[in-house]
Protein backbone atom coordinates (compact mmCIF):
# COMPACT_ATOMS: atom_id res chain seq x y z
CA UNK A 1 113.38 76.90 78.68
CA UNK A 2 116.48 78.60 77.38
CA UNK A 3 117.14 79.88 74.30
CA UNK A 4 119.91 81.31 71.72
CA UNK A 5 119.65 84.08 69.72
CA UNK A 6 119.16 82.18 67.08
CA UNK A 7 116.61 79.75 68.31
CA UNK A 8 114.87 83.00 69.71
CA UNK A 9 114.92 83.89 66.01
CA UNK A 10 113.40 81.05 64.87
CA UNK A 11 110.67 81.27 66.88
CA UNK A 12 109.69 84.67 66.65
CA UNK A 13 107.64 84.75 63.65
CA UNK A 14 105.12 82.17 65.71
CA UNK A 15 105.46 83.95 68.73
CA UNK A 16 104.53 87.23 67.13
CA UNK A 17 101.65 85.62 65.00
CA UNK A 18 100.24 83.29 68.29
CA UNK A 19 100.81 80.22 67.03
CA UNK A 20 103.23 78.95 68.91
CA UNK A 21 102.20 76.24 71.81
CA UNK A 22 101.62 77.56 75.65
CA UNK A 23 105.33 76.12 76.60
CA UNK A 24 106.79 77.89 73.74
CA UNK A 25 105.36 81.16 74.36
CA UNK A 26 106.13 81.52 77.92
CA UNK A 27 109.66 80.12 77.39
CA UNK A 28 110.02 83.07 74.88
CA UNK A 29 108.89 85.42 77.65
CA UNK A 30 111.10 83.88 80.22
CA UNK A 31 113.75 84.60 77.92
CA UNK A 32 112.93 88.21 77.11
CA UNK A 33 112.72 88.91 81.15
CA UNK A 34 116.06 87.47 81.88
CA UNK A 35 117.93 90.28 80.72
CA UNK A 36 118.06 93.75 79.68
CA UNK A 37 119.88 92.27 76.89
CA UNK A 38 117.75 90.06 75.50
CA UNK A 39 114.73 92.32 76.16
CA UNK A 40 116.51 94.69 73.73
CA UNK A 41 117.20 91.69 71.67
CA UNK A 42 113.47 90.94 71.12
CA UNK A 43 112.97 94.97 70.67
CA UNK A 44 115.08 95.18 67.90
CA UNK A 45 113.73 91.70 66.18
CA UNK A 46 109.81 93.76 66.89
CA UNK A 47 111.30 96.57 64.84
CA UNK A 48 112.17 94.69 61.78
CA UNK A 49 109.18 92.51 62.09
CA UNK A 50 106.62 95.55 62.32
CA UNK A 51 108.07 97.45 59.53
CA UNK A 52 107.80 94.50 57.07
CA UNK A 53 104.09 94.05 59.13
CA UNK A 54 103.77 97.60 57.52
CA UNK A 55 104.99 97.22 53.89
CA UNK A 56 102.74 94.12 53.52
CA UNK A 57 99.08 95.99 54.24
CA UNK A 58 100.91 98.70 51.56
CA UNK A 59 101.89 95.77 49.02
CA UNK A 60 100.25 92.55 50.08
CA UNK A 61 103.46 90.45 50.35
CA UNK A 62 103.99 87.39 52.55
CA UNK A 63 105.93 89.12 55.74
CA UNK A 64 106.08 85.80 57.45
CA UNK A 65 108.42 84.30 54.19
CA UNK A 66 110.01 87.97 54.13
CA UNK A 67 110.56 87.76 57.66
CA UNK A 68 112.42 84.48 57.67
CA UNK A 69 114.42 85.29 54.61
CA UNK A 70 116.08 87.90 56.85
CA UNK A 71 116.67 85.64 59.37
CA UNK A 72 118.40 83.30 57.24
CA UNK A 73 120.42 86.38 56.06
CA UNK A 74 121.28 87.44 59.59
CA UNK A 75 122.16 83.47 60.32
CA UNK A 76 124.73 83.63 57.72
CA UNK A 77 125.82 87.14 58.25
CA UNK A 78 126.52 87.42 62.05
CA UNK A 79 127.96 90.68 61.85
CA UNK A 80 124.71 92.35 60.11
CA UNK A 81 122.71 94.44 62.68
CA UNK A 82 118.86 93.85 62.46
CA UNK A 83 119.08 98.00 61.53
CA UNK A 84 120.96 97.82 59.45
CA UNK A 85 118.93 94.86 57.63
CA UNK A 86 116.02 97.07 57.90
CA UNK A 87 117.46 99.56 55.99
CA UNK A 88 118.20 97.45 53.04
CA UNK A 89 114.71 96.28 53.47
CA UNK A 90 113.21 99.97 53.21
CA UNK A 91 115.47 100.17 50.41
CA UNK A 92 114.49 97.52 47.97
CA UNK A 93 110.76 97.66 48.75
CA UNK A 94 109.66 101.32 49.52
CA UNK A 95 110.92 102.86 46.86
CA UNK A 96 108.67 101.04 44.24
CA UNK A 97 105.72 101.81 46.34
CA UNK A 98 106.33 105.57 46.90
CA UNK A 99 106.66 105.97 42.94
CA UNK A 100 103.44 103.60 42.26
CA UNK A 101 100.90 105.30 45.50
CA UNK A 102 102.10 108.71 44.90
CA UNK A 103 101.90 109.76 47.98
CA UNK A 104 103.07 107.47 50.79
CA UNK A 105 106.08 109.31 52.43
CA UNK A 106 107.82 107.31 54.82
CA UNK A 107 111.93 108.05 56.27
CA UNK A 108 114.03 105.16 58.38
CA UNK A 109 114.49 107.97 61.14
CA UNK A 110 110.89 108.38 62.32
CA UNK A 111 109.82 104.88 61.65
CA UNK A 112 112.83 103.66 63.95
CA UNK A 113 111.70 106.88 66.47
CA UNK A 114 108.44 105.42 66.44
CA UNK A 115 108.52 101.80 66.73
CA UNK A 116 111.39 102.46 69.66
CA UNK A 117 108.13 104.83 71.42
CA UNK A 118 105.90 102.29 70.91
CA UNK A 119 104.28 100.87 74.59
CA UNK A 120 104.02 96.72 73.55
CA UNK A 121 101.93 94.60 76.24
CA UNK A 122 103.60 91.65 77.49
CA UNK A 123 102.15 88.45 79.29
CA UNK A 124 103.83 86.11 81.47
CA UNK A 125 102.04 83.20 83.13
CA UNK A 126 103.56 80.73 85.18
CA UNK A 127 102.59 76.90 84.61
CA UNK A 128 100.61 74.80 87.42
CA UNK A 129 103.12 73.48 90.02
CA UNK A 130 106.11 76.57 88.85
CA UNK A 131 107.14 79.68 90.18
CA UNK A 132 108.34 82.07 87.30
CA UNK A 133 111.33 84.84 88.46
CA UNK A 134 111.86 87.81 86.10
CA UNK A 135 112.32 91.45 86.63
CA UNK A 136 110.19 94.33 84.55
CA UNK A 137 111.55 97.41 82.78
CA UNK A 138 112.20 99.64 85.98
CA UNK A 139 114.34 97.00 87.69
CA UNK A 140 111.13 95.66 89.62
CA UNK A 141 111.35 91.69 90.76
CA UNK A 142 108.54 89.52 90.46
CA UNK A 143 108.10 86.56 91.47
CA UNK A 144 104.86 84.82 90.05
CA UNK A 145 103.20 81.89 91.76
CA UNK A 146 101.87 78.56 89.84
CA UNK A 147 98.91 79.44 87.56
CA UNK A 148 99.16 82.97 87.83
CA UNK A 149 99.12 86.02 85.23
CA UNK A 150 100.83 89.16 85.03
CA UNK A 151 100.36 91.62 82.19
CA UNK A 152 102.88 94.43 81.81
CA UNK A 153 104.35 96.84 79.26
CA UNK A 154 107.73 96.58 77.39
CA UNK A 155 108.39 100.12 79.53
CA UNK A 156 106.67 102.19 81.70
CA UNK A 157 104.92 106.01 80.83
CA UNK A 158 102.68 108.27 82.25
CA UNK A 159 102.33 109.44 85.74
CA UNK A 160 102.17 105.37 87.44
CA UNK A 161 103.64 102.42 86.70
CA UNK A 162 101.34 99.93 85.82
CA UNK A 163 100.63 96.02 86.00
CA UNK A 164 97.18 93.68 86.11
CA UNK A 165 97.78 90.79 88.07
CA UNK A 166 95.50 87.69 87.61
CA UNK A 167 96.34 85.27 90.92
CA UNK A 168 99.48 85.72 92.93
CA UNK A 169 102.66 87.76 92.58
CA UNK A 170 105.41 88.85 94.75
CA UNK A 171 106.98 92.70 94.34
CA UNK A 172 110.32 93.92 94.91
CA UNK A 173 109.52 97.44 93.76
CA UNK A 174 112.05 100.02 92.39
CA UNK A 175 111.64 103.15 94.24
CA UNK A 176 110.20 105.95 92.05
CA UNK A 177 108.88 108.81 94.01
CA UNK A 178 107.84 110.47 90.71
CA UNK A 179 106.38 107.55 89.31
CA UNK A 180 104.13 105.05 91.76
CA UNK A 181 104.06 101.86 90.97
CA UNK A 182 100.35 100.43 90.94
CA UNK A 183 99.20 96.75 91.13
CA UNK A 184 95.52 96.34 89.62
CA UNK A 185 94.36 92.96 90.97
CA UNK A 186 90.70 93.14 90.22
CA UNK A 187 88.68 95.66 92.16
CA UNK A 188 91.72 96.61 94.10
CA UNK A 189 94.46 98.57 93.56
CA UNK A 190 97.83 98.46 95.43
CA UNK A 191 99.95 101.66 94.73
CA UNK A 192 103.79 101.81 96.05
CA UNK A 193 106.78 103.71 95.92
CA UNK A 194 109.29 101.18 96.39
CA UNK A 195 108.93 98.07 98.46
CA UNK A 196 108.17 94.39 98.77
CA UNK A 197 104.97 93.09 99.34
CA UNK A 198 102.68 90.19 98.21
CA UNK A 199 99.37 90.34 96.48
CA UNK A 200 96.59 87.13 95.94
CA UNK A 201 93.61 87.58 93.70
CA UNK A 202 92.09 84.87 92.63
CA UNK A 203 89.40 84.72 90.31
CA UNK A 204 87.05 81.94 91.77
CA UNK A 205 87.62 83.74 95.57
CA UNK A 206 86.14 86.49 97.16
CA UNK A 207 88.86 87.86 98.72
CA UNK A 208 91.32 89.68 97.15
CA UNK A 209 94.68 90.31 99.70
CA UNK A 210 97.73 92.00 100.35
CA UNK A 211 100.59 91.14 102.99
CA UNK A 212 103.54 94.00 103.50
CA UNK A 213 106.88 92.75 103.91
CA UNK A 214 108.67 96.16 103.59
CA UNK A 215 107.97 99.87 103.09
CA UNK A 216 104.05 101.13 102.77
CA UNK A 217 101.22 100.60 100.13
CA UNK A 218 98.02 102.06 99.72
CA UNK A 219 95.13 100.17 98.63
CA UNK A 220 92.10 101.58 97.03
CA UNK A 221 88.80 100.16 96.09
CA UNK A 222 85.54 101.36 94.49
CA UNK A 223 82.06 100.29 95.89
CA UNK A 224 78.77 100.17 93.63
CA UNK A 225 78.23 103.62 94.21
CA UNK A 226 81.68 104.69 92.70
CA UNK A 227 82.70 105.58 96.08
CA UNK A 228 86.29 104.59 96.92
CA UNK A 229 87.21 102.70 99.92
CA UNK A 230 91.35 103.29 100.79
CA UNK A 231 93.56 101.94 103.53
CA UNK A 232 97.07 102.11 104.50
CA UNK A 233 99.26 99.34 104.88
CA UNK A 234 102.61 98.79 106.78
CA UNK A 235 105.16 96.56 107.30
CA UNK A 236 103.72 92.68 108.93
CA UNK A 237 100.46 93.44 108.19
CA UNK A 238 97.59 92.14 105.26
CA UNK A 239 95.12 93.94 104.01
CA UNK A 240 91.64 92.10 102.90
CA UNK A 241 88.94 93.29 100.31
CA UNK A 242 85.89 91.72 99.91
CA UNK A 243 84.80 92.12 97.03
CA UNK A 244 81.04 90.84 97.70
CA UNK A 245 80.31 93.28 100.67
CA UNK A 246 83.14 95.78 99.39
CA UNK A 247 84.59 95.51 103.26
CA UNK A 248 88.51 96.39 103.84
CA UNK A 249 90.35 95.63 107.06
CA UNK A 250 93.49 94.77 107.89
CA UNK A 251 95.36 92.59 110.51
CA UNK A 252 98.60 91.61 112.17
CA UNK A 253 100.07 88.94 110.66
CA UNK A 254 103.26 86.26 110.46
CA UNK A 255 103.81 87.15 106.77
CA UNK A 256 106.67 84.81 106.51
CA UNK A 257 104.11 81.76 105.72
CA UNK A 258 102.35 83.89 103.37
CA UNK A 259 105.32 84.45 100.77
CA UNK A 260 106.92 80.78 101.33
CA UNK A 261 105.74 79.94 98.35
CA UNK A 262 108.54 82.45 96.31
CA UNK A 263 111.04 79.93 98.01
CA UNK A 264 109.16 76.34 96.64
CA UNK A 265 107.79 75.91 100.49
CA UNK A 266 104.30 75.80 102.08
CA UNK A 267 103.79 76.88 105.42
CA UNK A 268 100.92 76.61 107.76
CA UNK A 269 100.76 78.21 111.24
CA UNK A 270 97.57 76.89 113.39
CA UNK A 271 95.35 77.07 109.89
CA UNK A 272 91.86 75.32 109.48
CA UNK A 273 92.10 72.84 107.14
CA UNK A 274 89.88 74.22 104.91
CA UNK A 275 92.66 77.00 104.01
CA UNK A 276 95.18 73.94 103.89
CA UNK A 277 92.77 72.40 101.16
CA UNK A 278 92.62 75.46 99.68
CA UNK A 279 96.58 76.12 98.89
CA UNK A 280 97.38 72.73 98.23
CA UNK A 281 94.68 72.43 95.31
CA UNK A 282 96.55 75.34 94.02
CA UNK A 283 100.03 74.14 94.67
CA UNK A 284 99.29 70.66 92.82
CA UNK A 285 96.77 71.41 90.34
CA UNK A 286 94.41 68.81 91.81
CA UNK A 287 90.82 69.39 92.82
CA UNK A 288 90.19 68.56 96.61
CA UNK A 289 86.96 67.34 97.55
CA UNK A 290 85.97 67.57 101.63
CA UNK A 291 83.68 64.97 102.22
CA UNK A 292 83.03 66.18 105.92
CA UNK A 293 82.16 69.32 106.72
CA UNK A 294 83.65 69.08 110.08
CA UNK A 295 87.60 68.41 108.26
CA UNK A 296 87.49 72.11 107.38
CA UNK A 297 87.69 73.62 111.24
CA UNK A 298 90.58 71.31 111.97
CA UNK A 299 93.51 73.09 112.84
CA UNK A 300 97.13 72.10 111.18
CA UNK A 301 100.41 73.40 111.48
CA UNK A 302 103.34 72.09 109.30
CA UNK A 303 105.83 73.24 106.78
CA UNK A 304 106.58 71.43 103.40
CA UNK A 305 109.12 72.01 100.87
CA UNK A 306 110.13 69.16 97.82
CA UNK A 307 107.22 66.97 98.63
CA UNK A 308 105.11 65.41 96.21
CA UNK A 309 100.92 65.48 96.67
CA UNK A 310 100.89 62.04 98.22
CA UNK A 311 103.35 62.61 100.52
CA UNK A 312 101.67 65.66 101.98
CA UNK A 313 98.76 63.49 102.32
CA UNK A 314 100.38 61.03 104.43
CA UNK A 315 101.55 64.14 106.44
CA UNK A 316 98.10 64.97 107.09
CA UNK A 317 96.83 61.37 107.70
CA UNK A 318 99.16 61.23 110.57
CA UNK A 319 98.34 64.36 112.33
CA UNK A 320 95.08 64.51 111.98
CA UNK A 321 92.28 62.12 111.74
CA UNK A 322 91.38 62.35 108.44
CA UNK A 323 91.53 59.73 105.19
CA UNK A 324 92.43 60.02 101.62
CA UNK A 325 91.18 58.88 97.87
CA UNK A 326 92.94 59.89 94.76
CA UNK A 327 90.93 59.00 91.34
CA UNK A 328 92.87 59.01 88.26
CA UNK A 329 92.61 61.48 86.08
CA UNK A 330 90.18 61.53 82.79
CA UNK A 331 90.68 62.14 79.33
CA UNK A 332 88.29 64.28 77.52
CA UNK A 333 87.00 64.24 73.97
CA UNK A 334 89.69 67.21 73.01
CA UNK A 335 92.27 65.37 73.98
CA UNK A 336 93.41 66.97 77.47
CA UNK A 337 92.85 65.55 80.52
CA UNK A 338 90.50 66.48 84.01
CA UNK A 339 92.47 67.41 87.18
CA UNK A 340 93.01 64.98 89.24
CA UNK A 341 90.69 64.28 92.27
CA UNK A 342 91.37 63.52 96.08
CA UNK A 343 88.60 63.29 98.53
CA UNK A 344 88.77 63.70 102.51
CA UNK A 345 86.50 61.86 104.65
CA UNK A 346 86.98 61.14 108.48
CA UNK A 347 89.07 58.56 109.96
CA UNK A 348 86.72 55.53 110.35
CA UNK A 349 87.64 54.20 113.80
C-alpha cells in the first residue's frame, strides 16, 4: 500500500491509537521502512503527537481533535515544519498551565532531546501468501516470509542489536563489530556481525532453524537447567534446535531451496512429502490434511514459482500417486472465515 505524506497524516492518529484495520497498519509500516525519509517523516509526526499526548494527562483536552487540527494546519500550510508547529503548540497551551500548577517546568529543547532519545517498538507482519521487503535502522535487509512477525526498535542502543522474530525472516546484516546483531527466535538466539542468513521459528513446530548463506553466526540456547547450549555456524550449513529435547546439531546443506521463498519460489530437493505438506500449508494459508500415513515418506522434487494451490496439486497428482479434495471454506459466527481444507489420500487404482 503506498502512501503520501498527507494520507500518512491522515492516518496517523488511528495508527498511533490502534484502531486502524490489520491492512492499514501494516501498510503504514511498509511505508515507514521504505525510506530513511519517511522513517524520519513518521519521527517527527511521533514528536508532535506525544507532546500534545503529554499536555492532555496535564489538562484533559481531546489530543486526537488537537492532533488533527494541526494537520489541517500543516495541509494548508505546506511550508510549516511539524517543529515548528510544536512550538506554537507549547506556546498557546503551556503557558496557562505553568501559571495555574505552579510548578510544572517544561522547555521545547529537552522535550525535543527527549522524544528524539526515545527507543519506540515497531511491528511488521507480513500477510498470508506475501513476502514483506524493508530495511531496519542500521541499514539491515529483511525480508519477511507470509505470516510472519518481526518486532524491532525505531534505532538500535546498547551493546547488541536487537530483533524477536515470530516465523521466518531473511538477514542481510550490516556489519558492526562493536555492536552484534542478535536474532531472538524463541529459545534461540542467533548473534552476527554482518552477514546473510535465514532463520524459521515457528510457533506450532518444534524445531526452531537456521541456514548460513554468508559470513558466521553463533547460536545459543538455554536448557531447563539454565545451562546454555552454543554452536557455530558457517557458510552452507543449518543449524537445528529442538526445543523439546534442547538438542543442537548442524548439517550440510543446499541452502538455495531453503531461502527461495525471498524470491516468490518453492523449491524441493528429494523431500518427503510430509515437509512438502508442510510449506505449502504455509505458502497458501490452507490446512492440509494427509489421509495416509504412508503419503508423508514419499519423496518429491520440483520447483514452483507463480502457481496457484490447485495447480501445485495437479503437479503432485502427476508425479506421485496421490489424490486431492478441496472443501470450501466456512464462515463463522464473527464473521471471518475457516482456512480452507485439502485432503490427500492414495491413488485408488
Amino acid at each position: 500500500m503506498n502512501f503520501t505524506k498527507i494520507e500518512f497524516d491522515e492516518l496517523l492518529p488511528g495508527y498511533l491509537s490502534g484502531e486502524l484495520s490489520d491492512e492499514e497498519r501494516v501498510g503504514m509500516d511498509v511505508w515507514r521502512a521504505e525510506s530513511a525519509e519517511n522513517e524520519q517523516h513518521y519521527l517527527n509526526s511521533l514528536q508532535a503527537w506525544e507532546s500534545i499526548s503529554l499536555l492532555h494527562e496535564m489538562e484533559q483536552f481531546n489530543s486526537f481533535e488537537a492532533l488533527n487540527k494541526v494537520h489541517v494546519r500543516i495541509n494548508h500550510t505546506t511550508s510549516v515544519k511539524w517543529l515548528v508547529v510544536l512550538k506554537h503548540v507549547a506556546a498557546i497551551l503551556v503557558l496557562p498551565l505553568l501559571v495555574y500548577s505552579g510548578y510544572v517546568t517544561w522547555q521545547n529543547s529537552s522535550l525535543t532531546k527527549m522524544m528524539t532519545e526515545r527507543i519506540v517498538m515497531q511491528t511488521i507482519t507480513s500477510q498470508q501468501g506475501m513476502v514483506t521487503q524493508f530495511q531496519l535502522a542500521d541499514g539491515t535487509k529483511v525480508w519477511l516470509n507470509s505470516g510472519s512477525e518481526l518486532q524491532f526498535p525505531n534505532r538500535f542502543t546498547g551493546d547488541f542489536r536487537v530483533v524477536k522474530l515470530k516465523g521466518e525472516a531473511y538477514f542481510e546484516v550490516t556489519e558492526n563489530k562493536r555492536k552484534p546483531f542478535r536474532v531472538n527466535a524463541g529459545e534461540l538466539n542467533v548473534e552476527v556481525l554482518g552477514t546473510s542468513f535465514d532463520v524459521a521459528n515457528y510457533m506450532d513446530e518444534k524445531l526452531s532453524e537456521v541456514i548460513l548463506v554468508e559470513g558466521k553466526v553463533n547460536l545459543t540456547a538455554n536448557d531447563a537447567a539454565k545451562i546454555a547450549r552454543q554452536m557455530t555456524l558457517h557458510p552452507g550449513q543449518r543449524g537445528v534446535y529442538c526445543d523439546q529435547t534442547r538438542a543442537m546439531h548442524a548439517e550440510e546443506v543446499n541452502v538455495d531451496k531453503y531461502i527461495a521463498w525471498r524470491d516468490g519460489n518453492l523449491i524441493f530437493r528429494d523431500d518427503k512429502m510430509e515437509e512438502v505438506v508442510k510449506r505449502l500449508s504455509r505458502w497458501f494459508n490452507v490446512e492440509i490434511i494427509v489421509n495416509d500415513p504412508e503419503i508423508n515418506s514419499y519423496i518429491y522434487k520440483a520447483s514452483f514459482r507463480n502457481e496457484n494451490l490447485l495447480q501445485v496439486l495437479n503437479l503432485l497428482k502427476i508425479s506421485a500417486p496421490i489424490d486431492f479434495r478441496i472443501t470450501e471454506r466456512k464462515a463463522l459466527p464473527n464473521g471471518e472465515f475457516t482456512k480452507q481444507k485439502v485432503y490427500l489420500q492414495k491413488k485408488r487404482s
